[in-house]
Protein backbone atom coordinates (compact mmCIF):
# COMPACT_ATOMS: atom_id res chain seq x y z
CA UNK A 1 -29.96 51.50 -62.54
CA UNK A 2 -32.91 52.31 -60.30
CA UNK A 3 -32.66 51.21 -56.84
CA UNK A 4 -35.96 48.95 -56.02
CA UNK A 5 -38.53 51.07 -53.53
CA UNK A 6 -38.46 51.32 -50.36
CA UNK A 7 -34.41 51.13 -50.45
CA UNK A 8 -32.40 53.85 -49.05
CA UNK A 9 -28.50 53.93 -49.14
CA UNK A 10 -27.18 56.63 -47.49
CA UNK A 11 -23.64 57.99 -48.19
CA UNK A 12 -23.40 60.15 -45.11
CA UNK A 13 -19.59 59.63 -43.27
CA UNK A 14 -19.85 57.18 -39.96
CA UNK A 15 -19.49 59.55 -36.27
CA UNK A 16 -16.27 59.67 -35.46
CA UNK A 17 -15.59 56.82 -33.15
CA UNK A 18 -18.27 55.06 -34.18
CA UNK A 19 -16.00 51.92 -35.41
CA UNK A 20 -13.31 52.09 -32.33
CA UNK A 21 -16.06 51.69 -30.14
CA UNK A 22 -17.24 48.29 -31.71
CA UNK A 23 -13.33 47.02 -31.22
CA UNK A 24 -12.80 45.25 -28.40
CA UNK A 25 -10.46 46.27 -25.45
CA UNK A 26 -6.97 46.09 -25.29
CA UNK A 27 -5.54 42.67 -24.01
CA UNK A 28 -4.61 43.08 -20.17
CA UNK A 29 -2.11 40.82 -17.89
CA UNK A 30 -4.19 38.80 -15.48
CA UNK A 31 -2.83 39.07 -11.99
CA UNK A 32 -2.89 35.75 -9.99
CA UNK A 33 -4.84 36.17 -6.78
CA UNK A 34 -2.70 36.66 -3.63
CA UNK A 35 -2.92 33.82 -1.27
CA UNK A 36 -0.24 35.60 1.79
CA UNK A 37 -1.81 32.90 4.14
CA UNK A 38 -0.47 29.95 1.48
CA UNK A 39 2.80 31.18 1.25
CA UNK A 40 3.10 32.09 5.49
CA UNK A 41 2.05 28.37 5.65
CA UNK A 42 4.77 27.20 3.39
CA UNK A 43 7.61 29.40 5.04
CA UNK A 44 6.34 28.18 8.19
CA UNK A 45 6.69 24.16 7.11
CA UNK A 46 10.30 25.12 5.44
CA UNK A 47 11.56 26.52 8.47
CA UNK A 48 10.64 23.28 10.50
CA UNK A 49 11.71 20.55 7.63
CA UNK A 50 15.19 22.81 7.74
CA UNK A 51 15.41 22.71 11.78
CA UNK A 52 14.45 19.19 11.81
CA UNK A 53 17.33 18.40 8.99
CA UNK A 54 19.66 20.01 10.47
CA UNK A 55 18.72 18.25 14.19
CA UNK A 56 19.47 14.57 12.30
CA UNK A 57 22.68 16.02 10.65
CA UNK A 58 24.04 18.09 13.59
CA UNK A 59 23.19 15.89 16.65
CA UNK A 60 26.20 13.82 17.29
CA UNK A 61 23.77 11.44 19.31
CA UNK A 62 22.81 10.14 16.42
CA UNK A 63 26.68 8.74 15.68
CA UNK A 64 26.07 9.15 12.04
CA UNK A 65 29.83 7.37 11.37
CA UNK A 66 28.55 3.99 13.84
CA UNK A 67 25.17 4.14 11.05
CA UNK A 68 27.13 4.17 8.17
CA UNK A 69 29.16 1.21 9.68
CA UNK A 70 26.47 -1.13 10.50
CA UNK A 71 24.41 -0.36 7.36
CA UNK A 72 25.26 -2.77 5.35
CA UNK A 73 27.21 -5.31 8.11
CA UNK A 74 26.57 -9.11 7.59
CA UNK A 75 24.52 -9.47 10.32
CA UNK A 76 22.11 -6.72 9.45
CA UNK A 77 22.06 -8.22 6.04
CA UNK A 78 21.58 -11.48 7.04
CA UNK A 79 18.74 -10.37 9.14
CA UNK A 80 17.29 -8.57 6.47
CA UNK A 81 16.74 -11.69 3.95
CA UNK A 82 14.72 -13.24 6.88
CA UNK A 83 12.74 -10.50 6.90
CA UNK A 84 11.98 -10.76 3.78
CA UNK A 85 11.42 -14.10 3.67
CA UNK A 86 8.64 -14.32 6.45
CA UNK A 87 7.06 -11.49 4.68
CA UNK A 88 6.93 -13.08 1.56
CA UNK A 89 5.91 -16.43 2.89
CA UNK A 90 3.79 -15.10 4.97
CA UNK A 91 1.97 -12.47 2.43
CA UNK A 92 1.42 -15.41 -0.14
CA UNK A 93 0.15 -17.99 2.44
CA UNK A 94 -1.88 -15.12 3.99
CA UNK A 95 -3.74 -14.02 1.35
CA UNK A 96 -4.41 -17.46 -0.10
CA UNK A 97 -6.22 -18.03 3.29
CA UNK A 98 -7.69 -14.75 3.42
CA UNK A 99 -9.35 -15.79 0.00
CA UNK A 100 -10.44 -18.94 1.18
CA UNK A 101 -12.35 -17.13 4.45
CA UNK A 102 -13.73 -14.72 2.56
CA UNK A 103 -15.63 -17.34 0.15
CA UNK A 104 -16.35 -19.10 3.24
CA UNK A 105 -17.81 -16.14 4.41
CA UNK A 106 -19.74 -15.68 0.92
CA UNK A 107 -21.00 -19.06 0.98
CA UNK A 108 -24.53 -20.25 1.58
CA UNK A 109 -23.41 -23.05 3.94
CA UNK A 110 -24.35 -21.58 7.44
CA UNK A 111 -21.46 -23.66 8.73
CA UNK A 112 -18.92 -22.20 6.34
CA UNK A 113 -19.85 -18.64 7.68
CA UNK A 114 -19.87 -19.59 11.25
CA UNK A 115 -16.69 -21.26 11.04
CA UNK A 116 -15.28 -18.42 8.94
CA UNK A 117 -16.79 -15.72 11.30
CA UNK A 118 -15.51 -16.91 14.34
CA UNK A 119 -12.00 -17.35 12.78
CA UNK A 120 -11.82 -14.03 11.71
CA UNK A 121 -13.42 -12.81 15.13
CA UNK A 122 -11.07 -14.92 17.18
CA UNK A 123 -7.55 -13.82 14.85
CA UNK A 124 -8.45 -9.99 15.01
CA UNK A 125 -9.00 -10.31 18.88
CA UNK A 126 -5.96 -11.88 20.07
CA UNK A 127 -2.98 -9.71 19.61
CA UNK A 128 -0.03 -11.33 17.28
CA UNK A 129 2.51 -11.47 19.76
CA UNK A 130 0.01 -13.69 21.73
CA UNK A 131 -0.07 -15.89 18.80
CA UNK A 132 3.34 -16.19 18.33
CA UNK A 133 3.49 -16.70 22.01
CA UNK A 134 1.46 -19.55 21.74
CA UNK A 135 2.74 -21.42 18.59
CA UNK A 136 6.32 -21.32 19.89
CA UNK A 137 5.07 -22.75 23.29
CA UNK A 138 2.58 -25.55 20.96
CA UNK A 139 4.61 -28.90 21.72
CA UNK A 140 4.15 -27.98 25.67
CA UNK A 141 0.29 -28.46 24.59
CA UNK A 142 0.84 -30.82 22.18
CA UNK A 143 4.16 -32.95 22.45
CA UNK A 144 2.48 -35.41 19.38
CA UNK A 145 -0.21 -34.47 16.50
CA UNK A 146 -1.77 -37.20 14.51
CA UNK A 147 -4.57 -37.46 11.92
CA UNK A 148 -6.79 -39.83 11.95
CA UNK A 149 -10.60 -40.61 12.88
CA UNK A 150 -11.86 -38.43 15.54
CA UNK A 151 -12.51 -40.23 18.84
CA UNK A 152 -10.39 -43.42 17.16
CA UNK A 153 -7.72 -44.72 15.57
CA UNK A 154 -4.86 -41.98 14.14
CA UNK A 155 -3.43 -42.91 10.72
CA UNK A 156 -0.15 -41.86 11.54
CA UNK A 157 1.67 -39.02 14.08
CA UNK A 158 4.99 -36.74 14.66
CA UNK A 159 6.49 -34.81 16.43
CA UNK A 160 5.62 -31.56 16.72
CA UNK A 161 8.45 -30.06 18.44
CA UNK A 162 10.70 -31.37 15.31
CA UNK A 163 8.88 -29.94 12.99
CA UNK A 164 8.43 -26.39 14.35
CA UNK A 165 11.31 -24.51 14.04
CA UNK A 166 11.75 -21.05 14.57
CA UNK A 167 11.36 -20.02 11.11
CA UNK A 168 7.89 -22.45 10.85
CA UNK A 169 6.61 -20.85 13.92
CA UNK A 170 6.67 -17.30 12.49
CA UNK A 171 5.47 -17.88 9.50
CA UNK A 172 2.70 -20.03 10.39
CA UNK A 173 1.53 -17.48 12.62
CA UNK A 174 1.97 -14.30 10.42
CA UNK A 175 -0.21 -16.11 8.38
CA UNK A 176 -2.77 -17.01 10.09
CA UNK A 177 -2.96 -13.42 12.00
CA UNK A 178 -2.98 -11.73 8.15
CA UNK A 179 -5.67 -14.35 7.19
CA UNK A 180 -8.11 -13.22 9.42
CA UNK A 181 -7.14 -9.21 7.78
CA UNK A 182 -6.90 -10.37 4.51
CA UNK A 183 -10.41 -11.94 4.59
CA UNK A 184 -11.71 -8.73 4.90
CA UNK A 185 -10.59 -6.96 2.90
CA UNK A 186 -11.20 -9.87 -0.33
CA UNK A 187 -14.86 -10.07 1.29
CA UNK A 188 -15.25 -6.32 0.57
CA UNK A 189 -13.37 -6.02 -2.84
CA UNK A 190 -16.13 -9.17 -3.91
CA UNK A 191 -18.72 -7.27 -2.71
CA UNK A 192 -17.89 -3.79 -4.59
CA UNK A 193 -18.29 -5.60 -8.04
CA UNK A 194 -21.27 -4.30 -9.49
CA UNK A 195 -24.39 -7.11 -9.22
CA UNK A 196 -24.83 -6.96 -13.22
CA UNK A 197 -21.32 -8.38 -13.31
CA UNK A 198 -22.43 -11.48 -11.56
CA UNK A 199 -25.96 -11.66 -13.45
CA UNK A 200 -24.16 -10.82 -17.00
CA UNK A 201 -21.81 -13.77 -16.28
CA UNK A 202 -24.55 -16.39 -15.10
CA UNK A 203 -26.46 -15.39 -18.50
CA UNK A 204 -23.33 -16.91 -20.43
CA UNK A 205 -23.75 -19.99 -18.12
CA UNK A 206 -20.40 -19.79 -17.33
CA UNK A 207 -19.23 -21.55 -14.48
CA UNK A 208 -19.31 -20.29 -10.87
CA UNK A 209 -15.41 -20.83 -11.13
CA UNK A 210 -15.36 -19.26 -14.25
CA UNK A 211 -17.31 -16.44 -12.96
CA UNK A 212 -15.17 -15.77 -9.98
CA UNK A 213 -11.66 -16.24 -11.99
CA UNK A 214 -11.78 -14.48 -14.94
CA UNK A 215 -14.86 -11.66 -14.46
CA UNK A 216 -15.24 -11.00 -10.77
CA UNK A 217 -11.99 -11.49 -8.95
CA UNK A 218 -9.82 -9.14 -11.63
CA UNK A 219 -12.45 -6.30 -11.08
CA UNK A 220 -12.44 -7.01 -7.14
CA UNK A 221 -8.66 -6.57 -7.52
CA UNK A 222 -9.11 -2.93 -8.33
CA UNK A 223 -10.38 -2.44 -4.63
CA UNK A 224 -8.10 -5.51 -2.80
CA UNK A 225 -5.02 -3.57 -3.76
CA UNK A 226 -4.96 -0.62 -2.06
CA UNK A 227 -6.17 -2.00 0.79
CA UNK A 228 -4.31 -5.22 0.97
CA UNK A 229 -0.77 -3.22 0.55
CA UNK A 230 -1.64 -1.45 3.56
CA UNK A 231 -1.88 -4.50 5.22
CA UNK A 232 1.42 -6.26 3.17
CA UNK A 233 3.10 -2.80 4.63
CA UNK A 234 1.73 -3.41 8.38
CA UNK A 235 2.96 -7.19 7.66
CA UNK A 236 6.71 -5.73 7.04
CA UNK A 237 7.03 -4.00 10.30
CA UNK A 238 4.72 -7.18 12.05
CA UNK A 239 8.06 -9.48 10.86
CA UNK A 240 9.84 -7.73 13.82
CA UNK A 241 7.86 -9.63 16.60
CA UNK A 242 9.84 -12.86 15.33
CA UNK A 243 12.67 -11.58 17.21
CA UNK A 244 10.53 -13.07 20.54
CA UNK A 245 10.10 -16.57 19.07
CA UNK A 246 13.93 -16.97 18.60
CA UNK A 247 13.97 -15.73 14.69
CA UNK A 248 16.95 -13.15 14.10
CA UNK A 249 15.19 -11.15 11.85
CA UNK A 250 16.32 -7.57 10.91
CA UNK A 251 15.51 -6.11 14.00
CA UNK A 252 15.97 -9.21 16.09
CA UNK A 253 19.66 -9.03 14.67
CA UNK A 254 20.13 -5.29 15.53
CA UNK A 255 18.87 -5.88 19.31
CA UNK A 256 21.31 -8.91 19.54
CA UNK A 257 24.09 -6.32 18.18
CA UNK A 258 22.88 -3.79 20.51
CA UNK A 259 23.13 -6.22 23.41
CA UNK A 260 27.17 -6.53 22.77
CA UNK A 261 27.95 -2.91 21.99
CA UNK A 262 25.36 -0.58 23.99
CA UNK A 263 26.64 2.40 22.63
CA UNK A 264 25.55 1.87 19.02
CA UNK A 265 21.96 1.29 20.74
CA UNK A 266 20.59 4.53 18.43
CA UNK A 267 22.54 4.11 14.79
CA UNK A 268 21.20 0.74 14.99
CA UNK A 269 17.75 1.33 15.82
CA UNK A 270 18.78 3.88 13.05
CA UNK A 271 19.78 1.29 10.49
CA UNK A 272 16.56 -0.48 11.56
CA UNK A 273 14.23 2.28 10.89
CA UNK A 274 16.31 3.21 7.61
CA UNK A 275 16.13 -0.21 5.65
CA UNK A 276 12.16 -0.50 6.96
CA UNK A 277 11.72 2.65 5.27
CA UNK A 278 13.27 1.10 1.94
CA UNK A 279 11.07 -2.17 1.74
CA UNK A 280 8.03 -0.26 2.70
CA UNK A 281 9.15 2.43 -0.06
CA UNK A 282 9.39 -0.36 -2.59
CA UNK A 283 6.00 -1.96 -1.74
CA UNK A 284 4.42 1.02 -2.66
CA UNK A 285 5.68 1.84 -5.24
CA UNK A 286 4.81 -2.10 -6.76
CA UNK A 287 0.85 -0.87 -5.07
CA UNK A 288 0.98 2.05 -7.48
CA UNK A 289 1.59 -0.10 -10.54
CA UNK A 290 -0.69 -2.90 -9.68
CA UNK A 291 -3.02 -0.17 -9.21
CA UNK A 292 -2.41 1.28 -12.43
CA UNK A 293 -2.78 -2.13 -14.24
CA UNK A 294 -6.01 -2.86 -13.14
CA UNK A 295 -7.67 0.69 -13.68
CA UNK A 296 -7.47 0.10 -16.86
CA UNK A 297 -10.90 0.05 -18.69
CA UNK A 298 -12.31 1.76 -15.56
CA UNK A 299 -10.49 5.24 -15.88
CA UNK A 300 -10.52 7.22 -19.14
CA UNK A 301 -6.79 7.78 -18.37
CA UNK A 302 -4.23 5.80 -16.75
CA UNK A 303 -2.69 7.94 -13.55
CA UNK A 304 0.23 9.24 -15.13
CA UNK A 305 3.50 7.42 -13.41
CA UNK A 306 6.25 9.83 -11.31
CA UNK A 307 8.44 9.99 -14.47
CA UNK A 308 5.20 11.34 -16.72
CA UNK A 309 4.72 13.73 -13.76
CA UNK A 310 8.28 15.04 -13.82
CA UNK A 311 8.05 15.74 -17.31
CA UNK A 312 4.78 17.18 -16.84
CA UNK A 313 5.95 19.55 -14.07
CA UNK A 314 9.46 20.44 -16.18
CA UNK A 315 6.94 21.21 -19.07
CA UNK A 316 5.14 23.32 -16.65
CA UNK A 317 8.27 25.47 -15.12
CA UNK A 318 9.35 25.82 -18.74
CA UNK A 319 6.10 27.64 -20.60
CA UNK A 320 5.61 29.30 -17.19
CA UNK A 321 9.55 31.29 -17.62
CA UNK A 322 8.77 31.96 -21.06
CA UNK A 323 5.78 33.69 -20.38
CA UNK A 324 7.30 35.24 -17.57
CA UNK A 325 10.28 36.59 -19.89
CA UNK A 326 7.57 37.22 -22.60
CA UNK A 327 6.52 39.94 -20.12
């Protein structure tokens, strides 16, 4: 058979290292680049965590034996639930009014914003030990409060100094002191929904209480959060001003204890700082789920939780010997 023209085949041998040359090269190990200024930095911040570990542990200032007695006495637990009582009281009622300012602020009633402006304005200028100050002092103000018409007759009265008791006053005025915050920071998780959210839900003529329940507050939530635990967190430690208006609180309870046996002054302020430590732990780790609920939709993936990272890092440590052995 006749090869067509203009063919050639050609039957010479290939040069010698013709075809190793088209291979490609050997695989190689690929050395990590040296960071020495990463790892000085780490042996530096080792060194310090270990001196400052072994200051707590070695310091017999700190009367580790007088902390571990007082930890979980009675009275420190007894102060703790009233802790967390304010707090909670005063975190629900709080934000409820911080809601209701921030609309306030949001309406188009000029009163409404003046009256929510200067609230906000007055709360956030007065320190909260002035407020508490003041509300525990009220019934020198005002021994009787009535309601009634303005000017005229009152529809009925009582006594105020009967119905403020320690427990009123401090919640009454954590609350309205974390209003004034919490307004703020609903105002500005409102105003970070996007604007098409607001038009898309007029355009189903939906109403505005609709709107706000079900489309804009859960995607304001996604901003509150964060910065509402911050406050919830600053609220916690706030709870130990109480202690002036009469309220044994946690740390109200370990001053009182300190006042009969001075020497246990530090492990109680120890105990103190310990079980603050341990609510504000637990807040934030209730932020990170909330958070984590309401990304949903708005993240491609859900921040993985600490027990997803643990396996993740284990997973990590465990291809990273085998290689290492493969070696």
């Amino acid at each position: 058979m006749s090869e067509p023209p203009g063919a050639a085949v050609s039957l010479a041998p290939a040069p010698p290292g013709a075809d190793t040359a088209a291979k490609p090269p050997a695989a190689q190990r690929v050395l990590p680049l040296r960071r020495p200024g990463r790892w000085i930095a780490t042996a530096v911040v080792l060194v310090l965590v270990a001196q400052f570990v072994h200051g707590l542990v070695s310091n017999p200032f700190y009367q580790w034996d007088r902390f571990a007695y007082w930890f979980l006495r009675p009275t420190i637990l007894d102060g703790l639930l009233i802790t967390l009582e304010v707090t909670a009281l005063s975190a629900v009622l709080g934000l409820l009014g911080g809601i209701v300012l921030a609309l306030a602020r949001l309406s188009k009633s000029p009163v409404l914003r003046a009256v929510s402006w200067t609230y906000v304005w007055a709360l956030r200028s007065t320190p909260l030990i002035v407020v508490l100050i003041l509300l525990y002092n009220f019934s020198a103000l005002y021994k009787t409060l009535s309601v009634g018409v303005p000017f005229g007759p009152a529809f009925f009265s009582f006594d105020e100094s009967k119905l403020a008791t320690d427990m009123v006053v401090a919640v009454v005025g954590l609350s309205l002191n974390e209003a004034a915050y919490a307004a703020e920071v609903v105002r500005g998780g409102i105003l970070s929904v996007d604007q098409g959210q607001h038009e898309a839900a007029a355009a189903l003529g939906l109403p505005k209480g609709h709107q706000f329940r079900r489309i804009v507050f859960p995607q304001a939530l996604r901003s509150i959060t964060p910065n509402y635990v911050n406050q919830l967190i600053g609220l916690v430690k706030s709870t130990s001003l109480v202690f002036y208006v009469s309220l044994l609180d946690l740390f109200g309870s370990a001053q009182a204890m300190g006042s009969t046996y001075p020497g246990d002054i530090v492990p109680l302020l120890l105990v103190v700082t310990v079980w603050y430590l341990i609510l504000t732990s637990l807040v934030s780790v209730v932020q990170f789920y909330v958070e984590r609920y309401y990304a949903r939709g708005a993240t491609r993936a859900l921040p993985p939780t600490p027990l997803q990272k643990l396996r993740t890092g284990l997973a990590d440590l465990r291809a990273r010997a085998r290689r290492e052995a493969a070696v």
